[in-house]
N, C-alpha and C. Protein backbone atom coordinates (compact mmCIF):
# COMPACT_ATOMS: atom_id res chain seq x y z
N UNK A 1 -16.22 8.93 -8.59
CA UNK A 1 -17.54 8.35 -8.54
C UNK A 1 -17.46 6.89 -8.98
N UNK A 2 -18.44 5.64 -8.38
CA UNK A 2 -18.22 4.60 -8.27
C UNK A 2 -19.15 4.02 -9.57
N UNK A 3 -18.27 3.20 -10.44
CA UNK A 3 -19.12 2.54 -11.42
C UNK A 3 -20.54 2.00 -10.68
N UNK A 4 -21.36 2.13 -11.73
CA UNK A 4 -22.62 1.46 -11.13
C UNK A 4 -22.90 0.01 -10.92
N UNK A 5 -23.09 -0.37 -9.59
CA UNK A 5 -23.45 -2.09 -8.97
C UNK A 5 -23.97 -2.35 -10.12
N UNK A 6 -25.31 -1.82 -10.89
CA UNK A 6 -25.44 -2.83 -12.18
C UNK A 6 -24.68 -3.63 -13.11
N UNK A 7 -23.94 -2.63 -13.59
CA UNK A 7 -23.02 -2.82 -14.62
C UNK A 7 -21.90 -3.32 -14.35
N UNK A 8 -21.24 -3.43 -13.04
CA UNK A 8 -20.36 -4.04 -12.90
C UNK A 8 -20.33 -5.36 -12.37
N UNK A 9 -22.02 -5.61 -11.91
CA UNK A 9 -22.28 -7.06 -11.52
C UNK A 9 -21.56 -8.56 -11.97
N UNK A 10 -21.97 -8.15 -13.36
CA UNK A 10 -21.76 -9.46 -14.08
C UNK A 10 -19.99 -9.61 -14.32
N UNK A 11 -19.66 -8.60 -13.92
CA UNK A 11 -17.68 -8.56 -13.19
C UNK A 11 -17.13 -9.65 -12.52
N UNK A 12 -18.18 -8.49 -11.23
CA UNK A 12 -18.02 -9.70 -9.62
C UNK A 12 -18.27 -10.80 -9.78
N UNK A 13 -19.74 -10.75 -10.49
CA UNK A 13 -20.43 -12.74 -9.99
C UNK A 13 -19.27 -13.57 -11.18
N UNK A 14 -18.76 -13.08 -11.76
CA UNK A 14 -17.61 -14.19 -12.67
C UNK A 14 -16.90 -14.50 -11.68
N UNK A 15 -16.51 -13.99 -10.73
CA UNK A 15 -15.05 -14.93 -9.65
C UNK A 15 -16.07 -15.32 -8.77
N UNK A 16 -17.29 -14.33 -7.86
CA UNK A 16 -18.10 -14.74 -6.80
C UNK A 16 -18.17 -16.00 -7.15
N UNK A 17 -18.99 -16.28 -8.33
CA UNK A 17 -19.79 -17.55 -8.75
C UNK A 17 -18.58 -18.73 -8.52
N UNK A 18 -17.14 -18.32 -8.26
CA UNK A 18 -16.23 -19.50 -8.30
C UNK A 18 -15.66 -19.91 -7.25
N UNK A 19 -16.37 -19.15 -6.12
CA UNK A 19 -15.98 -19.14 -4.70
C UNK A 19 -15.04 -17.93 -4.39
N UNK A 20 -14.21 -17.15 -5.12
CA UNK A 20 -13.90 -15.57 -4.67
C UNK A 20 -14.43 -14.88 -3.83
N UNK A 21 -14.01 -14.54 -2.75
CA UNK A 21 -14.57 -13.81 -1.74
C UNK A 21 -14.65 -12.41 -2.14
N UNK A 22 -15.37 -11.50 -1.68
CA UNK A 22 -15.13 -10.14 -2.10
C UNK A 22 -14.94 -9.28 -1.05
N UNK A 23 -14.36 -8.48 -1.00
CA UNK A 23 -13.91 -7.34 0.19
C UNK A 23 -14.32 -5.99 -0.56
N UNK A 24 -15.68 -5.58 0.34
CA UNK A 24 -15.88 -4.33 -0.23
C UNK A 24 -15.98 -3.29 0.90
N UNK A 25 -15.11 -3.61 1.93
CA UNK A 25 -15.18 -2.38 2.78
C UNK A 25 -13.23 -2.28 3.26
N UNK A 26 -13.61 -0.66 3.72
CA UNK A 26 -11.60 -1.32 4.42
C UNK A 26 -11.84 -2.49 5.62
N UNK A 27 -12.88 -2.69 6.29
CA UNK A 27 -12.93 -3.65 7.89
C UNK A 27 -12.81 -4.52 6.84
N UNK A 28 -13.07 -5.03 5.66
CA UNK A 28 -13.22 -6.45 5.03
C UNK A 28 -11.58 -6.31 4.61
N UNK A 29 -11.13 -5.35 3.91
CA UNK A 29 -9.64 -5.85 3.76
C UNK A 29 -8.59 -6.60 4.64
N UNK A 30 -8.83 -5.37 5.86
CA UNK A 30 -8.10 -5.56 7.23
C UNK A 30 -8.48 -7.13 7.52
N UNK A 31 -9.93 -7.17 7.77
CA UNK A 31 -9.76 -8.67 8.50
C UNK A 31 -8.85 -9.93 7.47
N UNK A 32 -9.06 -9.55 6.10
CA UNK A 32 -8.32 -10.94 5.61
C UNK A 32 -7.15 -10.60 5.35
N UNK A 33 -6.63 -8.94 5.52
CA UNK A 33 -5.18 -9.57 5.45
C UNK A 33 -4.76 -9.58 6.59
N UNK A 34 -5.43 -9.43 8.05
CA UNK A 34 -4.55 -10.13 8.97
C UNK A 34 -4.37 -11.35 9.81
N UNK A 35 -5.33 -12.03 8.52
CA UNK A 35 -5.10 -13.41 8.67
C UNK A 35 -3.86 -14.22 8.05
N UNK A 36 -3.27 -15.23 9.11
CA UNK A 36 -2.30 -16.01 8.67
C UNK A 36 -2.19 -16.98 7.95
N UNK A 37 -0.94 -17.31 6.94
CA UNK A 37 -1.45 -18.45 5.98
C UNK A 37 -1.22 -17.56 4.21
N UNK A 38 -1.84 -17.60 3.67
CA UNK A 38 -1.02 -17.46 1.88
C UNK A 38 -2.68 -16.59 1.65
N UNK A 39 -2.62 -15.24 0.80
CA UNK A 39 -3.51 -14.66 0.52
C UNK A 39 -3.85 -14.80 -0.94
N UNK A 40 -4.50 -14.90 -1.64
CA UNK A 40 -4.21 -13.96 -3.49
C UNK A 40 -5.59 -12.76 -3.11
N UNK A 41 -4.65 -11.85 -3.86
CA UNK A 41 -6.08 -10.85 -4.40
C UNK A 41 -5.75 -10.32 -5.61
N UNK A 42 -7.32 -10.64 -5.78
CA UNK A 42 -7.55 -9.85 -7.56
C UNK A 42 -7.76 -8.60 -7.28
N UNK A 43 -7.62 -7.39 -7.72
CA UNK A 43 -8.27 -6.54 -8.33
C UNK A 43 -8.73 -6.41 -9.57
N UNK A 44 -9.90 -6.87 -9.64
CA UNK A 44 -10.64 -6.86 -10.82
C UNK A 44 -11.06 -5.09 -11.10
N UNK A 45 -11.38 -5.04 -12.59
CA UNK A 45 -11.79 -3.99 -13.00
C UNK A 45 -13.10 -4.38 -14.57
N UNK A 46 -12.87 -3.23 -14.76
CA UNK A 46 -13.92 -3.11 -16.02
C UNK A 46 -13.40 -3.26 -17.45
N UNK A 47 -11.95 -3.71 -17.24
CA UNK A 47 -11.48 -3.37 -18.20
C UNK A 47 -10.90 -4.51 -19.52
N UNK A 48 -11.15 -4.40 -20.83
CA UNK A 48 -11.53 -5.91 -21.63
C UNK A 48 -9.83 -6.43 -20.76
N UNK A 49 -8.57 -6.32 -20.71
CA UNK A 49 -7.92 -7.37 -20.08
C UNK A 49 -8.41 -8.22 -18.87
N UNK A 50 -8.89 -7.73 -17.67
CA UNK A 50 -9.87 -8.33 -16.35
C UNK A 50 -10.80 -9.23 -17.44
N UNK A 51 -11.45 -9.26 -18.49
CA UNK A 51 -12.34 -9.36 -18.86
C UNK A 51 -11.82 -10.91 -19.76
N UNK A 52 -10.55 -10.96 -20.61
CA UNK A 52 -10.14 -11.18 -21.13
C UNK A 52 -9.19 -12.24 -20.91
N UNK A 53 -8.85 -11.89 -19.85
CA UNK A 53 -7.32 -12.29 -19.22
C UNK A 53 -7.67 -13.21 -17.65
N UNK A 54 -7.34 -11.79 -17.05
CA UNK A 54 -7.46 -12.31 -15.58
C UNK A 54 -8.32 -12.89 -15.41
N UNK A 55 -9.78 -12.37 -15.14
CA UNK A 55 -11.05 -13.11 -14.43
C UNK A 55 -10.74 -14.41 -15.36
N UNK A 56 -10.58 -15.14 -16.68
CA UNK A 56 -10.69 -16.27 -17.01
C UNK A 56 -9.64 -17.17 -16.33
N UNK A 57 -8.05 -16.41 -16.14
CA UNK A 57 -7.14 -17.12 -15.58
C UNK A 57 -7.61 -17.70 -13.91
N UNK A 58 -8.22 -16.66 -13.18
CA UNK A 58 -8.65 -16.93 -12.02
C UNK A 58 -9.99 -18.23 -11.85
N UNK A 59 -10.43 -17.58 -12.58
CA UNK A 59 -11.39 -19.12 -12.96
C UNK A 59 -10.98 -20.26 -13.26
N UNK A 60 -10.09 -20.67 -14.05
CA UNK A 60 -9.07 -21.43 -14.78
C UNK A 60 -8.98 -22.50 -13.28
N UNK A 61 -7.68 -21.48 -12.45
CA UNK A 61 -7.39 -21.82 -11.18
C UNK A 61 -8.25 -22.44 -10.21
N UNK A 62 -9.27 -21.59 -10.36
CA UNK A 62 -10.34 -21.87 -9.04
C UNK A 62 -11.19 -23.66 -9.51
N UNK A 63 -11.55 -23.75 -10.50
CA UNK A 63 -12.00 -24.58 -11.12
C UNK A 63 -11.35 -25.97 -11.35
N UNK A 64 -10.12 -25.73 -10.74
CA UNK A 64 -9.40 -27.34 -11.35
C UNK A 64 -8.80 -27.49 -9.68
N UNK A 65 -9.61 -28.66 -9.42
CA UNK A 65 -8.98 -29.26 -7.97
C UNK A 65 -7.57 -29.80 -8.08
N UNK A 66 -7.26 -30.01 -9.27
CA UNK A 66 -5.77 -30.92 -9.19
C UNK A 66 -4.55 -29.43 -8.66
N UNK A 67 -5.05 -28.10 -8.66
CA UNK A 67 -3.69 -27.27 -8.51
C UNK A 67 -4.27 -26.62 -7.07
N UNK A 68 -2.99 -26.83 -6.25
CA UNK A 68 -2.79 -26.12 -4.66
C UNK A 68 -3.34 -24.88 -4.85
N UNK A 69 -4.03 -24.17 -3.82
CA UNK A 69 -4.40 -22.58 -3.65
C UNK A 69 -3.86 -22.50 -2.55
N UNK A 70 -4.11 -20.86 -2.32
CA UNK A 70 -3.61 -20.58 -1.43
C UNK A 70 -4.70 -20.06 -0.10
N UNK A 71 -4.56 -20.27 1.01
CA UNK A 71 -5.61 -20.04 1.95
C UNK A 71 -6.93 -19.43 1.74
N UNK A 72 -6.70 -18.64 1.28
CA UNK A 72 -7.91 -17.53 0.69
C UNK A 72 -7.47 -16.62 -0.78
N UNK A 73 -8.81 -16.89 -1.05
CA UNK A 73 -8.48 -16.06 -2.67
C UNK A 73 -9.64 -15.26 -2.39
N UNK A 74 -9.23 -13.99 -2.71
CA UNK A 74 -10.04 -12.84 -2.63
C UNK A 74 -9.96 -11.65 -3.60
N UNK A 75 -11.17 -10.72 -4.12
CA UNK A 75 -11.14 -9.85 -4.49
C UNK A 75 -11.43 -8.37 -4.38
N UNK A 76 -11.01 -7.42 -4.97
CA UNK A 76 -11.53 -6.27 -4.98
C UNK A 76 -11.98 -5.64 -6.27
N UNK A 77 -13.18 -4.58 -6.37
CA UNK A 77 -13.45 -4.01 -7.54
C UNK A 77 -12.88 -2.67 -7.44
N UNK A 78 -11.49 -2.13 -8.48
CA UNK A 78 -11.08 -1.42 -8.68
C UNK A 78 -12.17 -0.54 -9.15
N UNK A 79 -12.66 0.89 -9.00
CA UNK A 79 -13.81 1.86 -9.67
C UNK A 79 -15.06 1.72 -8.83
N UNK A 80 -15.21 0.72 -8.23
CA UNK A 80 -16.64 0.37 -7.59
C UNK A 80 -16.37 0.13 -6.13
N UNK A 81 -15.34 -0.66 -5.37
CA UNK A 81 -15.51 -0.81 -3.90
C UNK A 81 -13.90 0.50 -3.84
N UNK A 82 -14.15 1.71 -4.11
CA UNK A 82 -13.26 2.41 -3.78
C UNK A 82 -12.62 2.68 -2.38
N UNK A 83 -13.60 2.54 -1.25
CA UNK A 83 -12.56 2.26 0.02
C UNK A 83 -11.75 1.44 0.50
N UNK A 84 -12.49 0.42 -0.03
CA UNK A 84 -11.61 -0.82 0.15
C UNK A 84 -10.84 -1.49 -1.03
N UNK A 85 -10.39 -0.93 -1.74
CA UNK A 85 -9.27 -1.07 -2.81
C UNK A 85 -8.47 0.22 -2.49
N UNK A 86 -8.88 1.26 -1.98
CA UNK A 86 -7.69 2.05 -1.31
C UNK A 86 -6.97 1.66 -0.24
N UNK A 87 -7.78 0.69 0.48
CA UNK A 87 -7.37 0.16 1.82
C UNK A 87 -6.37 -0.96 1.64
N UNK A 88 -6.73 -1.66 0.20
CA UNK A 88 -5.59 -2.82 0.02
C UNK A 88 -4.61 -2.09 -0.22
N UNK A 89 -4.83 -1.44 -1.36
CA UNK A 89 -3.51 -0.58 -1.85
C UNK A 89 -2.45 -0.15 -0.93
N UNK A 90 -2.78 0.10 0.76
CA UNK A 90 -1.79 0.22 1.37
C UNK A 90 -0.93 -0.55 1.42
N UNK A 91 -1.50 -2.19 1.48
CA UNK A 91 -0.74 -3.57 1.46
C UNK A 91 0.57 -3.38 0.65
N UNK A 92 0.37 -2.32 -0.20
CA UNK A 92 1.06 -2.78 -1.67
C UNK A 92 1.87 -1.33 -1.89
N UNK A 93 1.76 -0.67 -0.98
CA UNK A 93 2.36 1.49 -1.16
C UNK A 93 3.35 1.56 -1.97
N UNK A 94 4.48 0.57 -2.55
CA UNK A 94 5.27 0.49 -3.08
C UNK A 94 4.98 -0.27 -4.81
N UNK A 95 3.95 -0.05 -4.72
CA UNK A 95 3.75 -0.50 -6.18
C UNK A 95 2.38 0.36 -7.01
N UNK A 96 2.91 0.60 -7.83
CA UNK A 96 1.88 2.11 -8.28
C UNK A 96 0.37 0.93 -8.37
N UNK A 97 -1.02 2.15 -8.22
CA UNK A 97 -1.90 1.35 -8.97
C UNK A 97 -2.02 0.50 -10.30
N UNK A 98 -2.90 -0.70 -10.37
CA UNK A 98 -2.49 -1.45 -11.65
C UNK A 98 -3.79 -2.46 -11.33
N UNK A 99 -4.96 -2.11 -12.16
CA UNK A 99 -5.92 -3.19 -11.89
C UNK A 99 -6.24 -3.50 -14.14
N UNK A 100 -6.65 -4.45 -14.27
CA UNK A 100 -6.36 -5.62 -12.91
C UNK A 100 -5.33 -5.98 -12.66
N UNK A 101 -4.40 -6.18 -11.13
CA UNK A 101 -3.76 -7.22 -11.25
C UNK A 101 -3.77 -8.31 -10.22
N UNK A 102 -2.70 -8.83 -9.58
CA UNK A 102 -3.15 -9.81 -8.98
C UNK A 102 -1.94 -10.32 -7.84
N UNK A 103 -2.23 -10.33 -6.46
CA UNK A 103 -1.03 -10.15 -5.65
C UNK A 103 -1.33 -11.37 -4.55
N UNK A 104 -0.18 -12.36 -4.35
CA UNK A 104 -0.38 -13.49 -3.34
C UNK A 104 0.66 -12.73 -2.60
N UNK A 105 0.02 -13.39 -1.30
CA UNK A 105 0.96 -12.60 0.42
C UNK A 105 1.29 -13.49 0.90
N UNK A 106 2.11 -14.10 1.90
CA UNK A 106 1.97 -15.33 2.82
C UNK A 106 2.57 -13.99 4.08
N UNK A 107 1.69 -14.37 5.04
CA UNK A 107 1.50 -13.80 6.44
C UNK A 107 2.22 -12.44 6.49
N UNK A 108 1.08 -11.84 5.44
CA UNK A 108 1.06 -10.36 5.31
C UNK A 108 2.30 -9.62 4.19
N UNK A 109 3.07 -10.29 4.07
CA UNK A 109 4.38 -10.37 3.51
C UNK A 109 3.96 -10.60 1.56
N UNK A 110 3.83 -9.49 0.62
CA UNK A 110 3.41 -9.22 -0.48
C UNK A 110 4.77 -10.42 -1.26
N UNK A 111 4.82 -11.79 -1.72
CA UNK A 111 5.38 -12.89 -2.16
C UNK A 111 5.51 -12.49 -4.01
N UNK A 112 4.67 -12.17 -4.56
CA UNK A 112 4.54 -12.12 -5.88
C UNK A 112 3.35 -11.53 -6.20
N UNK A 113 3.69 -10.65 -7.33
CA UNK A 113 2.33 -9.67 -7.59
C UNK A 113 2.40 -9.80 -9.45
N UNK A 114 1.39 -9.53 -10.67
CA UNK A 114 1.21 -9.41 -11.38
C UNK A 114 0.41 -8.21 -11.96
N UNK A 115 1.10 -7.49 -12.52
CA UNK A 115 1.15 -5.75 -12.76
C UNK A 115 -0.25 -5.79 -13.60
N UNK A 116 -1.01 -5.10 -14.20
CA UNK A 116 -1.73 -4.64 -15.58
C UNK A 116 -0.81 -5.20 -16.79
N UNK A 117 0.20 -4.94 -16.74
CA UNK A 117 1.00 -4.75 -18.18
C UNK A 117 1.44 -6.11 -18.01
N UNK A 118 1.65 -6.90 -17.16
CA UNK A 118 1.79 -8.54 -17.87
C UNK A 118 0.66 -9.04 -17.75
N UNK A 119 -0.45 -8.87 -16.93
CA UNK A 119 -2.07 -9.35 -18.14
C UNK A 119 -2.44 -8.75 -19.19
N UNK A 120 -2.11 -8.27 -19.42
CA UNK A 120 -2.87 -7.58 -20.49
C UNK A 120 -2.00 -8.36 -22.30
N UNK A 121 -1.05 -8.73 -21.80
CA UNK A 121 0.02 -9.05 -23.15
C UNK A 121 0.02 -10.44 -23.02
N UNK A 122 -0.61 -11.50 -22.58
CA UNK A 122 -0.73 -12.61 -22.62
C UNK A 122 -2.25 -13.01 -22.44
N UNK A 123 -2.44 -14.58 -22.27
CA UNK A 123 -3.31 -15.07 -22.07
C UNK A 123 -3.81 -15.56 -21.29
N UNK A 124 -4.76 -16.29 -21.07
CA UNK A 124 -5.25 -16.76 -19.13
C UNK A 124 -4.90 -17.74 -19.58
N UNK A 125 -4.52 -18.45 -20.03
CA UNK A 125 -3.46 -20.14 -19.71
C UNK A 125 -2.33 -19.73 -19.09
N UNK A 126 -1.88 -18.55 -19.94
CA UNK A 126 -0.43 -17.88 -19.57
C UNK A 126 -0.36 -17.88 -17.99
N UNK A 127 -1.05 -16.92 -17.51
CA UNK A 127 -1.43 -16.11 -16.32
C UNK A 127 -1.83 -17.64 -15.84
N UNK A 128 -2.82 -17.84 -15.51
CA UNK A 128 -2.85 -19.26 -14.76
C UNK A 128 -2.01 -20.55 -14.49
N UNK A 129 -0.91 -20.87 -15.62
CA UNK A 129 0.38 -21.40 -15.49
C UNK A 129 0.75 -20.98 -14.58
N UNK A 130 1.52 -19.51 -14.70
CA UNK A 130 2.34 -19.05 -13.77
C UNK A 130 1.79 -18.47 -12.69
N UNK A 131 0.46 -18.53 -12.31
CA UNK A 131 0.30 -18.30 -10.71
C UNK A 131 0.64 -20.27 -10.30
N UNK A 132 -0.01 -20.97 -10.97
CA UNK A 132 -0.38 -22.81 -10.51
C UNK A 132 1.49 -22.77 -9.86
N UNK A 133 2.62 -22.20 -10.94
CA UNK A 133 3.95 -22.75 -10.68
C UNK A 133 4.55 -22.06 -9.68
N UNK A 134 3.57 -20.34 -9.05
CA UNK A 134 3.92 -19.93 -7.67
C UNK A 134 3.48 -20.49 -7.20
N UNK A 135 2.08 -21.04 -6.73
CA UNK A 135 1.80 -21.73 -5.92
C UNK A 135 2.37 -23.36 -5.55
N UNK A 136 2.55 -23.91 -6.72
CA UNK A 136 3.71 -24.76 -6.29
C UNK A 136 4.91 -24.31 -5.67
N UNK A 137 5.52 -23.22 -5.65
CA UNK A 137 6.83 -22.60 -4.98
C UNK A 137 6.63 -22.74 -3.83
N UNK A 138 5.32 -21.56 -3.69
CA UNK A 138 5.41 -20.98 -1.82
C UNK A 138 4.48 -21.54 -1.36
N UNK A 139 3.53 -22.52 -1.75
CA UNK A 139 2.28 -23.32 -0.75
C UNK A 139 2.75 -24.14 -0.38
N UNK A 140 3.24 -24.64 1.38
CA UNK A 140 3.22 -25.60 1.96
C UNK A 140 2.71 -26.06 2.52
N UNK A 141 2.55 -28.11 2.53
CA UNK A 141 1.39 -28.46 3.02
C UNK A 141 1.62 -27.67 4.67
C-alpha cells in the first residue's frame, strides 16, 4: 500500500520545486529512459537519509549553474509511485532495491549508481562532490 500523496508531498516538491522531473507511471519511466543523452534518477523515499542526505545533495547540484548536469534529472517515489519505481528497477535488475539512491545512465547504459548505504554514512556536500566529479567524467559537451 502506497504512502499517502499528503504526507509525502513535501518529499516530492523538495526536488520538483528544483526542476526534478517526476515519473510516476511505468509509460513515464519508459519514455525517459529511452531517451538519448546522460540520465540521473533519484529514488527518493521517506526516509531521514533522502531527507538528510540525498534530496539536499540533489538540490545542492540542481541549484549551482557553475556544475555540468546531465540531460535530464529525474525522480521516483520509492513507497508512493510503486509502478513506476518497479518499472525503473528493471533498468537496474542487477542491483538489489536501495532507496534512496541515485543512478546516472548515458544512453540507457547504468554509468554509476549510489546505493542507500553510501548516503546514508555521509553528507550532501559529500554526495554532491562526488556526483559534480562524475559528471565531470562522463558529461560531454
Amino acid at each position: 500500500m502506497p504512502y499517502s500523496p499528503l504526507l509525502i508531498k513535501p518529499f516530492k516538491d523538495e526536488l520538483i520545486d528544483v526542476g526534478v522531473k517526476e515519473m510516476v507511471t511505468p509509460e513515464d519511466v519508459d519514455k525517459i529512459m529511452d531517451q538519448s543523452g546522460t540520465t540521473l534518477v533519484v529514488i527518493n523515499s521517506v526516509c531521514g537519509c533522502a531527507a538528510g542526505m540525498a534530496r539536499p545533495a540533489i538540490r545542492k547540484i540542481m541549484e549551482d549553474d557553475s556544475i555540468k548536469k546531465p540531460d535530464r534529472i529525474v525522480t521516483v517515489f520509492a513507497g508512493q509511485d510503486l509502478d513506476a519505481t518497479a518499472r525503473f528497477r528493471n533498468y537496474i535488475a542487477d542491483i538489489p532495491p536501495s532507496s534512496p539512491s541515485i543512478a546516472l545512465f548515458k544512453d540507457k547504459e547504468l554509468i554509476y549508481f549510489i546505493p542507500k548505504h553510501r548516503i546514508e554514512s555521509r553528507d550532501a556536500n559529500a554526495i554532491a562532490n562526488d556526483l559534480t566529479s562524475v559528471f565531470e567524467e562522463y558529461l560531454v559537451d
